[in-house]
Protein backbone atom coordinates (compact mmCIF):
# COMPACT_ATOMS: atom_id res chain seq x y z
CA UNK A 1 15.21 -3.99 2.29
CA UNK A 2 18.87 -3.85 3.28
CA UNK A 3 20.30 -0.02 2.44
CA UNK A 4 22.82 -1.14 0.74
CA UNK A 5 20.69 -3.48 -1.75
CA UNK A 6 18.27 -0.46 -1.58
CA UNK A 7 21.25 1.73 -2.76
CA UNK A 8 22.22 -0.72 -5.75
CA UNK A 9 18.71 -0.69 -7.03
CA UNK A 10 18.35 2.84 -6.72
CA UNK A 11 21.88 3.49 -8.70
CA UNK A 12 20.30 0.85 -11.40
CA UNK A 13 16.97 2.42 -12.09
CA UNK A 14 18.88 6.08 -12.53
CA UNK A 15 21.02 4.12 -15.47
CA UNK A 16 17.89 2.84 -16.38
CA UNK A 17 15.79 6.55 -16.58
CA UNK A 18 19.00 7.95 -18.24
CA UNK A 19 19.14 5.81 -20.89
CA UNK A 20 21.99 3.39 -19.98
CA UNK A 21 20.74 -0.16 -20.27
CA UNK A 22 24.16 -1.83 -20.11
CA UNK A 23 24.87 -0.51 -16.45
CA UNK A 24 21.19 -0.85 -15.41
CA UNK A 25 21.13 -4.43 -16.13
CA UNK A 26 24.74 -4.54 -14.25
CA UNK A 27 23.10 -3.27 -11.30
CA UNK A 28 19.97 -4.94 -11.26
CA UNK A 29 21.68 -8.22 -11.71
CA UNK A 30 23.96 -7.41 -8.58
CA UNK A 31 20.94 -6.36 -6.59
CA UNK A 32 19.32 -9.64 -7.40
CA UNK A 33 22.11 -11.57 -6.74
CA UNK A 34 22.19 -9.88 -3.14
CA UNK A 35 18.38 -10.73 -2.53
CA UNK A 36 16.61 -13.10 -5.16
CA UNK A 37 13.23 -12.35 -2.78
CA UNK A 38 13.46 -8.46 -3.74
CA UNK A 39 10.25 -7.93 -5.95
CA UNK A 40 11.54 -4.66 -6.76
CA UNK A 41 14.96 -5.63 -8.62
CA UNK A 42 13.52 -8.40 -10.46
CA UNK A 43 10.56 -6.46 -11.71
CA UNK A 44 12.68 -3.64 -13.20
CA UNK A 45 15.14 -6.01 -14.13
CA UNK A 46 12.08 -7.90 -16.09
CA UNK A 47 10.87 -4.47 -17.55
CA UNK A 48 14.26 -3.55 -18.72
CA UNK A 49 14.32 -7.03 -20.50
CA UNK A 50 10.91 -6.78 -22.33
CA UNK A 51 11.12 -2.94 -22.88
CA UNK A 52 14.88 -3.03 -24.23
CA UNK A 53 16.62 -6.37 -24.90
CA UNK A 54 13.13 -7.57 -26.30
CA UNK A 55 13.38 -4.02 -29.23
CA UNK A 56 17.25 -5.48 -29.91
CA UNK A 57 18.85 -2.92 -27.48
CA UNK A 58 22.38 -4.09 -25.83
């Protein structure tokens, strides 16, 4: 994985452990955008979906 993708999706899970869905999904989108083929971005990017969008959240 490129470092700086790796970076993006490291900065977007913190959001995500923290609490702050908005800029976690920012973040994760970006990252995806970067690298579509990253398993790791859209997995968390899918668990953020179904854990928090799918409970109303953001």
């Amino acid at each position: 994985m490129d470092k700086g993708l790796e970076t993006i999706v490291e900065k977007g899970l913190k959001f995500l452990n923290n609490g702050d869905y908005e800029k976690a999904l920012i973040d994760l989108d970006k990252s995806i955008k970067l690298d579509s083929s990253d398993w790791r971005a859209v997995s968390f990017r899918n668990k953020y979906i179904s854990l928090f969008k799918g409970n109303g959240c953001c």
